[in-house]
Protein backbone atom coordinates (compact mmCIF):
# COMPACT_ATOMS: atom_id res chain seq x y z
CA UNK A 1 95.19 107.54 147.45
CA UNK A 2 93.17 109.64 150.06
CA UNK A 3 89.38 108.87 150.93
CA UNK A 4 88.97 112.68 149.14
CA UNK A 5 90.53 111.34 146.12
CA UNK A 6 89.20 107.79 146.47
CA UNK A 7 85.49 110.22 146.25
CA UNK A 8 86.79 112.23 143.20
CA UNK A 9 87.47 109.80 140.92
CA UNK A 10 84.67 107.54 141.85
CA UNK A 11 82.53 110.86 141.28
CA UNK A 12 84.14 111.44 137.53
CA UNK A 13 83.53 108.18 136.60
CA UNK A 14 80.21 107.95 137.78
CA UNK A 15 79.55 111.06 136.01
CA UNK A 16 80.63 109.76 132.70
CA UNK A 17 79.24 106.65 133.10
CA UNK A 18 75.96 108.90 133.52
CA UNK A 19 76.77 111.37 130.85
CA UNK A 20 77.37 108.28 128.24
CA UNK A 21 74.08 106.65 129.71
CA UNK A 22 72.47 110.09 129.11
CA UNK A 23 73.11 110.15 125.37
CA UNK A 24 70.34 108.24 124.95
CA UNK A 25 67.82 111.09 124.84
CA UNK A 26 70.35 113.46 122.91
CA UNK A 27 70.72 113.04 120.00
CA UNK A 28 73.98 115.12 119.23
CA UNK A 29 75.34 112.72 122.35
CA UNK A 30 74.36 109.48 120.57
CA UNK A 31 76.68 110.71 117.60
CA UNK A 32 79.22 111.74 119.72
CA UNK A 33 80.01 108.73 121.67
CA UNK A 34 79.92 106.33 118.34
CA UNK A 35 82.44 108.80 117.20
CA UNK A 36 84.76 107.88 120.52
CA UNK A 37 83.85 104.57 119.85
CA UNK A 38 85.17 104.39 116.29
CA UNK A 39 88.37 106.54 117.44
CA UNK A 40 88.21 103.79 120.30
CA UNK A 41 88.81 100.76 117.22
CA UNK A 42 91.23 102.76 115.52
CA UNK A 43 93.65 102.84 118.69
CA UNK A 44 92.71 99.24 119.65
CA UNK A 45 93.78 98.31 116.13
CA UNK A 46 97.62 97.96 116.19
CA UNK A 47 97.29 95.85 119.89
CA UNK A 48 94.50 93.64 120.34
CA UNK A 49 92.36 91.66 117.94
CA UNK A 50 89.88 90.68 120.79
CA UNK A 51 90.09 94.44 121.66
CA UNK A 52 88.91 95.58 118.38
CA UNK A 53 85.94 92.72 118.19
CA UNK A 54 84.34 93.79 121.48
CA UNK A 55 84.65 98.01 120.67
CA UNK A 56 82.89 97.11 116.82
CA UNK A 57 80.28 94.99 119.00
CA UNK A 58 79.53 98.14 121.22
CA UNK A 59 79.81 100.50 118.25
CA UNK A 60 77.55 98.50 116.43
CA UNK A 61 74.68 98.73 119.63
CA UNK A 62 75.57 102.55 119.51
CA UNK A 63 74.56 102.72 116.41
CA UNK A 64 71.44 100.89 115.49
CA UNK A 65 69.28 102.94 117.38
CA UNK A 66 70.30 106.33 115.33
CA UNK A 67 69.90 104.69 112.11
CA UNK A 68 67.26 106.40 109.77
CA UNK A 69 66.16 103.41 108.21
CA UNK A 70 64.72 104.90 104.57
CA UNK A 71 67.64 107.33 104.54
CA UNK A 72 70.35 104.17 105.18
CA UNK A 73 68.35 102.34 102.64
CA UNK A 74 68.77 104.52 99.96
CA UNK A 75 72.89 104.82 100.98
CA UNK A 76 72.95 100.91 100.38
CA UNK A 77 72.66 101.70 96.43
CA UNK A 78 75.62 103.82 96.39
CA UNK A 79 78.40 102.47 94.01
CA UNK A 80 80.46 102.44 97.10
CA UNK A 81 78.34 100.34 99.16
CA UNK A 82 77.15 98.03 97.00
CA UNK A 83 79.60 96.06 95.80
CA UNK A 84 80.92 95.24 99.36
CA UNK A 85 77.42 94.39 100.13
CA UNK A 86 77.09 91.78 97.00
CA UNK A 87 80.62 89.92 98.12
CA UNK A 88 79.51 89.05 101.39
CA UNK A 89 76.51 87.92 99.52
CA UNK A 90 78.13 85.70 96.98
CA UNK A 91 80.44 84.42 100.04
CA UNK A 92 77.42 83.59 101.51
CA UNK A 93 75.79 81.95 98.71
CA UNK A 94 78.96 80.12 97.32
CA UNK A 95 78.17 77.71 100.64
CA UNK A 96 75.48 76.15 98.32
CA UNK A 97 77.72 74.57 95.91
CA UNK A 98 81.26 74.34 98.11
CA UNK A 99 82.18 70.72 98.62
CA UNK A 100 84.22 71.90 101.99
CA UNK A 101 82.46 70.65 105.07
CA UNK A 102 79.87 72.88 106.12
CA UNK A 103 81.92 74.19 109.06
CA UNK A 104 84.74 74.91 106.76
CA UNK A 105 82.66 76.99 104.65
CA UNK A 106 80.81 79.12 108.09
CA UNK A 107 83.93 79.53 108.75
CA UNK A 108 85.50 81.34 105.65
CA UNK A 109 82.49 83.29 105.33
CA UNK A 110 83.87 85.11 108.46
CA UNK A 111 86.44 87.40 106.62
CA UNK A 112 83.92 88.78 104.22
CA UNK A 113 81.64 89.90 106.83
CA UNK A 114 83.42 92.62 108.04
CA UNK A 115 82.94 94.41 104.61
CA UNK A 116 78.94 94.61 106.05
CA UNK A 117 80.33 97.47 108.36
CA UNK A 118 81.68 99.64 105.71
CA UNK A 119 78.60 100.90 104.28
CA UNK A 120 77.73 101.28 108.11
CA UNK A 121 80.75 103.96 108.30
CA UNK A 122 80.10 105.26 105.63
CA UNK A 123 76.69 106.78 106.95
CA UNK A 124 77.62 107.74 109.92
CA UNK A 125 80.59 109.64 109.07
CA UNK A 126 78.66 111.58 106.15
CA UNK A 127 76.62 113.18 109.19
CA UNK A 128 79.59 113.60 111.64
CA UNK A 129 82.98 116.21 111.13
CA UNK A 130 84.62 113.75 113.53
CA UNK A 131 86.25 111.57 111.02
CA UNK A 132 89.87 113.00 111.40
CA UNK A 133 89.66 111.95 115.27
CA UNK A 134 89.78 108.94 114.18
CA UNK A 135 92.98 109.08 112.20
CA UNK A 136 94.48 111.38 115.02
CA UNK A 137 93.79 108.20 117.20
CA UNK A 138 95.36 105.60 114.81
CA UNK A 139 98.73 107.66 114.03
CA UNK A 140 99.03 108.22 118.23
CA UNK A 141 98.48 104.40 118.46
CA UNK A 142 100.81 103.70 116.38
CA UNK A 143 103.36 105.73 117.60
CA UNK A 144 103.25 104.04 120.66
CA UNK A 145 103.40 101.05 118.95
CA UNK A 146 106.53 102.32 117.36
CA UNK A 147 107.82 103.23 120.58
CA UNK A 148 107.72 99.78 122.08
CA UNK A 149 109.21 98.12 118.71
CA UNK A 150 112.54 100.08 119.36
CA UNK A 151 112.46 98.87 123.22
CA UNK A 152 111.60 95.30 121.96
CA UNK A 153 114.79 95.51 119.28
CA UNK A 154 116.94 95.98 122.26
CA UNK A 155 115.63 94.54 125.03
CA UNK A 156 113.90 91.08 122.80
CA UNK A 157 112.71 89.67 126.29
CA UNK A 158 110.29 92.80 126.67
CA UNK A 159 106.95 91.55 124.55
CA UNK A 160 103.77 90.02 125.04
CA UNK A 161 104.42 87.64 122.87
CA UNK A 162 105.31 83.78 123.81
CA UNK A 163 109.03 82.51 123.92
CA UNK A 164 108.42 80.47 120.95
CA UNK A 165 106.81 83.30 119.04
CA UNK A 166 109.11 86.12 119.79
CA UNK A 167 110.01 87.96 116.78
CA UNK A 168 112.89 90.93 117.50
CA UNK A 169 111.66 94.40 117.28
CA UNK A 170 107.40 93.19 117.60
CA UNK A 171 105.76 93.69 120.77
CA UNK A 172 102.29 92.17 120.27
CA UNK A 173 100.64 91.07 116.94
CA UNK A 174 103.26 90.17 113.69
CA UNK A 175 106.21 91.79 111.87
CA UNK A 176 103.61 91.80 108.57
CA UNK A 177 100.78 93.40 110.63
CA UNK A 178 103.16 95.91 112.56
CA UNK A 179 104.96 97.05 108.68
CA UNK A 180 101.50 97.54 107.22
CA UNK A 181 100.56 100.28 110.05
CA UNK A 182 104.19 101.96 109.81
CA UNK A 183 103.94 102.42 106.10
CA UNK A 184 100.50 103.45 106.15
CA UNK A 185 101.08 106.21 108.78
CA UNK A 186 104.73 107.64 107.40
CA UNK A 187 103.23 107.94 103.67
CA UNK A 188 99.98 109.89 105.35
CA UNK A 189 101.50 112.08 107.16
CA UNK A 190 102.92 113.20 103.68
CA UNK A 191 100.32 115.23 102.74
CA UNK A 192 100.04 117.64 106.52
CA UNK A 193 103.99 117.93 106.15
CA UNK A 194 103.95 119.47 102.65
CA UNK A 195 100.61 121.61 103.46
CA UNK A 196 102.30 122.93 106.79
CA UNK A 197 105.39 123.70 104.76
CA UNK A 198 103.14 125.45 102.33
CA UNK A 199 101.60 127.47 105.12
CA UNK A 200 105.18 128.09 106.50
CA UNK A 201 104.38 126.42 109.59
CA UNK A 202 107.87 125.19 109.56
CA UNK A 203 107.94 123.57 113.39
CA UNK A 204 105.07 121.43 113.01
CA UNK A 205 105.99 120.06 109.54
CA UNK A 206 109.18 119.31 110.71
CA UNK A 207 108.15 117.41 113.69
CA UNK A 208 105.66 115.17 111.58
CA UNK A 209 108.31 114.68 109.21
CA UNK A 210 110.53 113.34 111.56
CA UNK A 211 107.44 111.14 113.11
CA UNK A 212 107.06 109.90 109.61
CA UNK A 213 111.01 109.53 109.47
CA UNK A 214 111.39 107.25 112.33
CA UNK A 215 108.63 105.32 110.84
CA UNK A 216 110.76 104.51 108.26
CA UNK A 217 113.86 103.87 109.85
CA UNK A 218 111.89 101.29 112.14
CA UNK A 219 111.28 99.28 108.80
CA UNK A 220 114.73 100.14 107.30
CA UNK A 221 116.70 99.47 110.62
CA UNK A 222 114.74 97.25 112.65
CA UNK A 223 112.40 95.17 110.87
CA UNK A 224 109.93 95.23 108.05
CA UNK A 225 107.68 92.57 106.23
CA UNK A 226 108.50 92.56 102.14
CA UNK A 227 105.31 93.01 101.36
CA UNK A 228 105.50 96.81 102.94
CA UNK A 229 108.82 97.40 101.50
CA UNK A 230 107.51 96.31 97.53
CA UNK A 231 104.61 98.37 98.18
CA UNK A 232 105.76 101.80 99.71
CA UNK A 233 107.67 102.92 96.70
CA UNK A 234 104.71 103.08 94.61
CA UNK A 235 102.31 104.56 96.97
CA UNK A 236 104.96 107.27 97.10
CA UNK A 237 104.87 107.50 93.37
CA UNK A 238 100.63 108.20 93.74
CA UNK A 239 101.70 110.80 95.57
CA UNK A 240 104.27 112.74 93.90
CA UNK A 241 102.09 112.16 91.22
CA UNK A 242 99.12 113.36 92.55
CA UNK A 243 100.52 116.27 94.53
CA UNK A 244 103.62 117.69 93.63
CA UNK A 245 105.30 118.83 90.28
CA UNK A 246 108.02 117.39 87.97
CA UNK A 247 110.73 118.57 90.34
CA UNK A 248 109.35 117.07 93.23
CA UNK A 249 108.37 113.92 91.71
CA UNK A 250 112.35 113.57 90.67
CA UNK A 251 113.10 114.58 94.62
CA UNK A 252 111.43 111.65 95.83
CA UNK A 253 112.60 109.48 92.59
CA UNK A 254 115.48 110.19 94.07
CA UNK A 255 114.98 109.54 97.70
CA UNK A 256 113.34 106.39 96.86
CA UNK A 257 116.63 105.03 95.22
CA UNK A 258 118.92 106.73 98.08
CA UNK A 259 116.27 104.72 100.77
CA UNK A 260 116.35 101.70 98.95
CA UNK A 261 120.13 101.28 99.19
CA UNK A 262 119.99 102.24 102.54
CA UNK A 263 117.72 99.18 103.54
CA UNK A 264 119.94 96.70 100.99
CA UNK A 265 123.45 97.79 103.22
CA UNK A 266 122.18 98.61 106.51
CA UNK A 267 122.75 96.10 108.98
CA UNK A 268 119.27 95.22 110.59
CA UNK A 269 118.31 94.09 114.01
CA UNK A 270 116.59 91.45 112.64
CA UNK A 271 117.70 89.46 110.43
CA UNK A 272 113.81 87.71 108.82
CA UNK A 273 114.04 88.72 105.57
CA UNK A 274 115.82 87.08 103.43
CA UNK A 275 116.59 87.83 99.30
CA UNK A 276 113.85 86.37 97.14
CA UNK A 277 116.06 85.52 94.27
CA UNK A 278 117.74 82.86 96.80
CA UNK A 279 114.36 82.30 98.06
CA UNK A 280 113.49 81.56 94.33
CA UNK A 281 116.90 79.46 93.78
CA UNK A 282 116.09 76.96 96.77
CA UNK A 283 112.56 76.63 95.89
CA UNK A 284 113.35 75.79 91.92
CA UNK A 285 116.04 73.80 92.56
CA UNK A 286 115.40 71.87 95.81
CA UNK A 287 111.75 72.09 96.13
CA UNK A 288 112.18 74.01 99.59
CA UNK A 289 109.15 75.57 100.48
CA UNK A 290 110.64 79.30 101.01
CA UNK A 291 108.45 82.25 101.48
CA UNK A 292 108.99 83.52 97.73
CA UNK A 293 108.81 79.88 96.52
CA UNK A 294 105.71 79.16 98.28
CA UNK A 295 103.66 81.86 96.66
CA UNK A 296 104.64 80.39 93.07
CA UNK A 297 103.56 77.09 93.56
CA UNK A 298 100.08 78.39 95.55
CA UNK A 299 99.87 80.37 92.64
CA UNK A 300 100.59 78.10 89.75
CA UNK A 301 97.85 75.73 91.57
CA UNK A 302 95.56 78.39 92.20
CA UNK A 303 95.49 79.38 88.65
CA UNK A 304 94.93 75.45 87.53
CA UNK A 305 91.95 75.09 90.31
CA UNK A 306 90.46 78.42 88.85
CA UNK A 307 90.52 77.00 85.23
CA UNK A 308 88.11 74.09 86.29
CA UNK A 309 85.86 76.24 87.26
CA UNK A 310 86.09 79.61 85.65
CA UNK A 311 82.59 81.43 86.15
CA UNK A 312 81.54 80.28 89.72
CA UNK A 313 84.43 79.26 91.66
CA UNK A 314 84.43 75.84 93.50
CA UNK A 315 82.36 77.66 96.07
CA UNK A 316 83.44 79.22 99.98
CA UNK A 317 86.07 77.71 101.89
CA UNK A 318 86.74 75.10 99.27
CA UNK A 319 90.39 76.35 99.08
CA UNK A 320 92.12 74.07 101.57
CA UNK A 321 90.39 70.76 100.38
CA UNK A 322 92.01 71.82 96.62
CA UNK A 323 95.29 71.77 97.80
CA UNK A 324 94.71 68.54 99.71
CA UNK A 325 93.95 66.95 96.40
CA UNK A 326 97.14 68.34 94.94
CA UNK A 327 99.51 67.64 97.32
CA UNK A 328 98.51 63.99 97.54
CA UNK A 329 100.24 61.22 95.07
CA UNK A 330 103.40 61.57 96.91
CA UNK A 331 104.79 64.69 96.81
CA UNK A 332 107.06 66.78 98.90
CA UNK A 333 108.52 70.12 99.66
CA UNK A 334 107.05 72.79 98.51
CA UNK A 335 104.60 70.81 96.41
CA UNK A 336 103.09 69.26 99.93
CA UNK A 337 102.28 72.72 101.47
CA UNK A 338 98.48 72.50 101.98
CA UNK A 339 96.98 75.97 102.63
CA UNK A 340 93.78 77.60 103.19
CA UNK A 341 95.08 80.96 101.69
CA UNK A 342 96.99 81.60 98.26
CA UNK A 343 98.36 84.60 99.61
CA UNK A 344 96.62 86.74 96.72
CA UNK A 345 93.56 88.37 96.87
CA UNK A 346 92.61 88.05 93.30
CA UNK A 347 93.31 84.53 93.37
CA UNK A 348 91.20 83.89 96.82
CA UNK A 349 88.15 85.42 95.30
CA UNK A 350 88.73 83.40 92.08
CA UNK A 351 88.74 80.15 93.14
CA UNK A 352 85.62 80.45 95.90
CA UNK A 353 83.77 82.52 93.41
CA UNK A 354 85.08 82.59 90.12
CA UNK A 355 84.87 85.59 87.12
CA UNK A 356 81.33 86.86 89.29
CA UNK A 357 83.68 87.23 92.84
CA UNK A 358 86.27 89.01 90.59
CA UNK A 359 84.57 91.12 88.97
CA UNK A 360 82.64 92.65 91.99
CA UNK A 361 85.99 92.84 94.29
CA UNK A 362 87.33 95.00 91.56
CA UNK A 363 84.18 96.96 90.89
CA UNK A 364 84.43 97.31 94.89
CA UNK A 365 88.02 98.89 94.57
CA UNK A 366 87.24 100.86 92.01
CA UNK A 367 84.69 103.00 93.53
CA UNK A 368 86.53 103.62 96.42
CA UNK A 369 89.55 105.14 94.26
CA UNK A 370 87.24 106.77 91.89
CA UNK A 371 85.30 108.34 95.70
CA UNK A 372 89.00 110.18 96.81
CA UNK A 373 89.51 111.92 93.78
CA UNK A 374 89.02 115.43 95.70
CA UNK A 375 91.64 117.69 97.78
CA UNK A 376 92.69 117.47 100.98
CA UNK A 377 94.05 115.18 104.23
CA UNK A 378 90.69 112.81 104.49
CA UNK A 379 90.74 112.11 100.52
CA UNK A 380 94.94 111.76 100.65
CA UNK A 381 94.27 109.25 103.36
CA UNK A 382 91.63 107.06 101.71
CA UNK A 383 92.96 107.02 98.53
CA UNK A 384 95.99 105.76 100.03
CA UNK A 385 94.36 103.38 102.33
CA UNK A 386 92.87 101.80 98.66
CA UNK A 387 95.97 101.72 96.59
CA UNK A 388 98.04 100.67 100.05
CA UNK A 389 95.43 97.28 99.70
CA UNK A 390 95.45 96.77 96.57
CA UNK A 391 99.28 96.40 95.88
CA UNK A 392 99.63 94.30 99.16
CA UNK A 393 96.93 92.15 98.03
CA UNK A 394 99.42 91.15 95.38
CA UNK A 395 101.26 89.39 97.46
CA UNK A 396 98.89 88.26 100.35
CA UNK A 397 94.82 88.21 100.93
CA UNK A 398 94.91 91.30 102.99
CA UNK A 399 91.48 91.51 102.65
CA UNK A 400 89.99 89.28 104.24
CA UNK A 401 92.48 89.19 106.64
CA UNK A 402 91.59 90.42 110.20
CA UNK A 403 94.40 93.08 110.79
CA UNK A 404 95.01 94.55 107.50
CA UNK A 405 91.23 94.10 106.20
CA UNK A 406 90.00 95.91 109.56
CA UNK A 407 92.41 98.91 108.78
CA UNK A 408 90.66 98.96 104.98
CA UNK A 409 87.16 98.69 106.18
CA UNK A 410 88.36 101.67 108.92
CA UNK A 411 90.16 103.80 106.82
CA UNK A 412 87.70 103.92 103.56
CA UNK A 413 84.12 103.58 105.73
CA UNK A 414 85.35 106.52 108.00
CA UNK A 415 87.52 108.94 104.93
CA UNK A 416 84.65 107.94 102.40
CA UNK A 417 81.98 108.74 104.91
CA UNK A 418 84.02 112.01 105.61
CA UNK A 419 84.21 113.24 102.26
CA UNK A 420 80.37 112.11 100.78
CA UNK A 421 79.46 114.22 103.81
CA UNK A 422 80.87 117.70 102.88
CA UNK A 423 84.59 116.85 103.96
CA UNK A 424 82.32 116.27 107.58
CA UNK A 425 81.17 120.02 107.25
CA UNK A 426 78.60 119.66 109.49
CA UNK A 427 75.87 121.63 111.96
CA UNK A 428 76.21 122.37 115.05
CA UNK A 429 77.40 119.55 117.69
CA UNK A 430 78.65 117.17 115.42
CA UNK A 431 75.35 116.29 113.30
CA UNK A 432 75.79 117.16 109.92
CA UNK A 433 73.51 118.94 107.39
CA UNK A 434 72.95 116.00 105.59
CA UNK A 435 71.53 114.21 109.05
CA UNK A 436 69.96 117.14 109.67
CA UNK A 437 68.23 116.98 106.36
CA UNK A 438 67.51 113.47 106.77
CA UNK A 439 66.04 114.36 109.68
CA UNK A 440 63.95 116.40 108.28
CA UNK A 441 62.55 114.07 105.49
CA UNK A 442 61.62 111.54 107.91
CA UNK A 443 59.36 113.49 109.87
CA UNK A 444 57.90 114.97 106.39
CA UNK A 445 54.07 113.46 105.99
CA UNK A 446 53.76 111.79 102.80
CA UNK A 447 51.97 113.10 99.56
């Protein structure tokens, strides 16, 4: 690099260091660079789990200072804000009667706090068009991410992860994590591949349908997690339901069936997944604690610890010490597993909380499929990030799980905020009318 180039760049980041610094006097700035900031999350996503806990720390300073405290108050009673609001509450307050050690019960308060930055999103993106940046930023992400898994299928030695942690076909993060991005970006891009053909924009509907394709062939060829491959036939089913008309939902009946045998007889790079009904054989007959056999028994427990205390729960983090006290008396196998997690979200929220924890999780994922009920990419997208939860919290707590809670919290704060705020039809650089209006109410005198 020359001393002329060595001044250029130092110039262009200087300036925008300064122009970022500047924001703070402009307001149309301010919203602007929390916007980067969230698009900054969304790529950091799919790689780093630090990454993403150091960007939400920054976008979180961004943002205080443009909050309009009476108009934020008054978003905090929305049916979509509330009950994600009352959960972290009741994970807060089930510390008071857990009989975990207090650091235990800190501890599992963690996963429920991140549902304090949804309603968060969901104000700023009502006052902000930028919300599809943000998606643009996840599916490019994860592209790249998709890129590496091929390299990492042939070439096993190229990943950041540890020798003894090296999974063929996963760069960084987990098989689970990695499935739960690919399925979530191949069924989205559903929706801009049938509205492009619609538009006969043939070229571009055909490239993101072959995006969307290798998506899918990752997962059927490489490697996928079970939990994505139970779920993405019926999230393909809300959409040919929602979208297209008897023929087409017997198209992708059909394509469905055709993928499925695909996956059953093609011969995958990696070989993780193994059938459940032999998972189910070992586990009934043998007591081996497979992956399919596991869930039953942390289920059948579950549902026993739930029982003794039906309303309540046994309070936060009290999970773990339940198991301890049924895996003692001499048992082995599967029936000695001790976990923390019953791998069901239902089941999680039951037994810290009881009927109350229940009732507001699924008053929480309610509103949030009742708030995409409209047209278009953003509401395809949320509603999809909602159902795509859901049905994999069938099988696991994704949740309050970092990764796959993280994309929930992302995807419904920044498509809900998106669609409350006009589909993000908003004035001129980037603040919307409603900001504006709020705006304009807080400088109003009082009568």
């Amino acid at each position: 690099m020359t001393e002329s180039d060595a001044k250029r760049e130092g110039w262009s980041i200087g300036s925008a260091l300064a122009a970022f610094m500047a924001a703070r006097r402009d307001p149309a700035a301010q919203i602007r660079n929390i916007d980067l900031l969230t698009v900054l999350i969304a790529v950091l996503l799919p790689w780093s789990t630090s990454g993403v806990a150091i960007a939400s720390l920054l976008w979180l300073i961004a943002l205080i200072p443009t909050l309009d405290v009476r108009a934020f108050a008054q978003s905090l009673k929305r049916p979509v804000s509330a009950p994600p609001i009352a959960l972290f509450v009741l994970a807060l307050a089930g510390t008071l009667w857990s009989d975990a050690p207090w650091g235990a019960r800190l501890y599992a308060v963690g996963p429920a706090a991140k549902l304090l930055v949804l309603p968060l999103l969901l104000y700023h993106f009502e006052r902000t068009p930028r919300g599809k940046w943000v998606f643009v930023g996840f599916l490019v992400s994860c592209a790249l991410m998709l890129a590496m898994s091929w390299i990492v299928a042939f070439a096993p030695a190229f990943t950041f992860k540890p020798v003894n942690e090296r999974v063929c076909g996963v760069f960084v993060k987990n098989y689970i994590d990695q499935s739960q991005e690919f399925a979530l970006c191949a069924l989205a891009l559903a929706f801009p591949v049938m509205a492009l053909w619609k538009e006969d924009r043939r070229r571009p509907a055909a490239w993101l349908f072959l995006l969307a394709l290798a998506f899918v062939a990752n997962m059927v060829f490489v490697i996928a997690s079970r939990t994505a491959l139970a779920t993405m036939p019926l999230m393909l089913a809300v959409f040919a339901f929602r979208y297209l008309p008897w023929r087409g939902i017997v198209a992708v009946g059909i394509v469905t069936l055709v993928a499925g045998a695909a996956w059953a007889t093609a011969p995958r790079m990696c070989r993780t997944i193994d059938t459940i009904a032999r998972d189910f054989e070992l586990y009934q007959e043998r007591n081996i604690p497979t992956s399919a056999g596991l869930r039953i028994e942390y289920w059948t427990k579950s549902l026993r610890f739930i029982g003794e205390a039906p309303l309540v729960g046994h309070g936060t983090g009290s999970i773990r010490g339940l198991f301890e006290k049924a895996a003692t008396g001499g048992a082995a196998g599967a029936s000695a597993q001790v976990v923390a997690n019953p791998h069901n979200q239902t089941l999680s929220v039951a037994i810290q909380w009881g009927a109350i924890g229940v009732v507001l999780l699924y008053a929480m994922w309610l509103s949030h499929l009742l708030l995409f009920r409209g047209e278009g990419l953003v509401a395809w997208v949320g509603l999809l990030v909602v159902v795509q939860n859901v049905l994999s919290s069938l099988f696991n707590s994704h949740l309050f799980d970092f990764h796959e809670g993280w994309m929930y919290v992302l995807g419904v704060g920044v498509a809900g905020g998106t669609v409350l705020g006009g589909a993000g039809m908003g004035g001129r650089d980037g603040v919307s009318a409603a900001t504006q209006r709020g705006s304009r109410d807080s400088i109003r005198p009082a009568t």
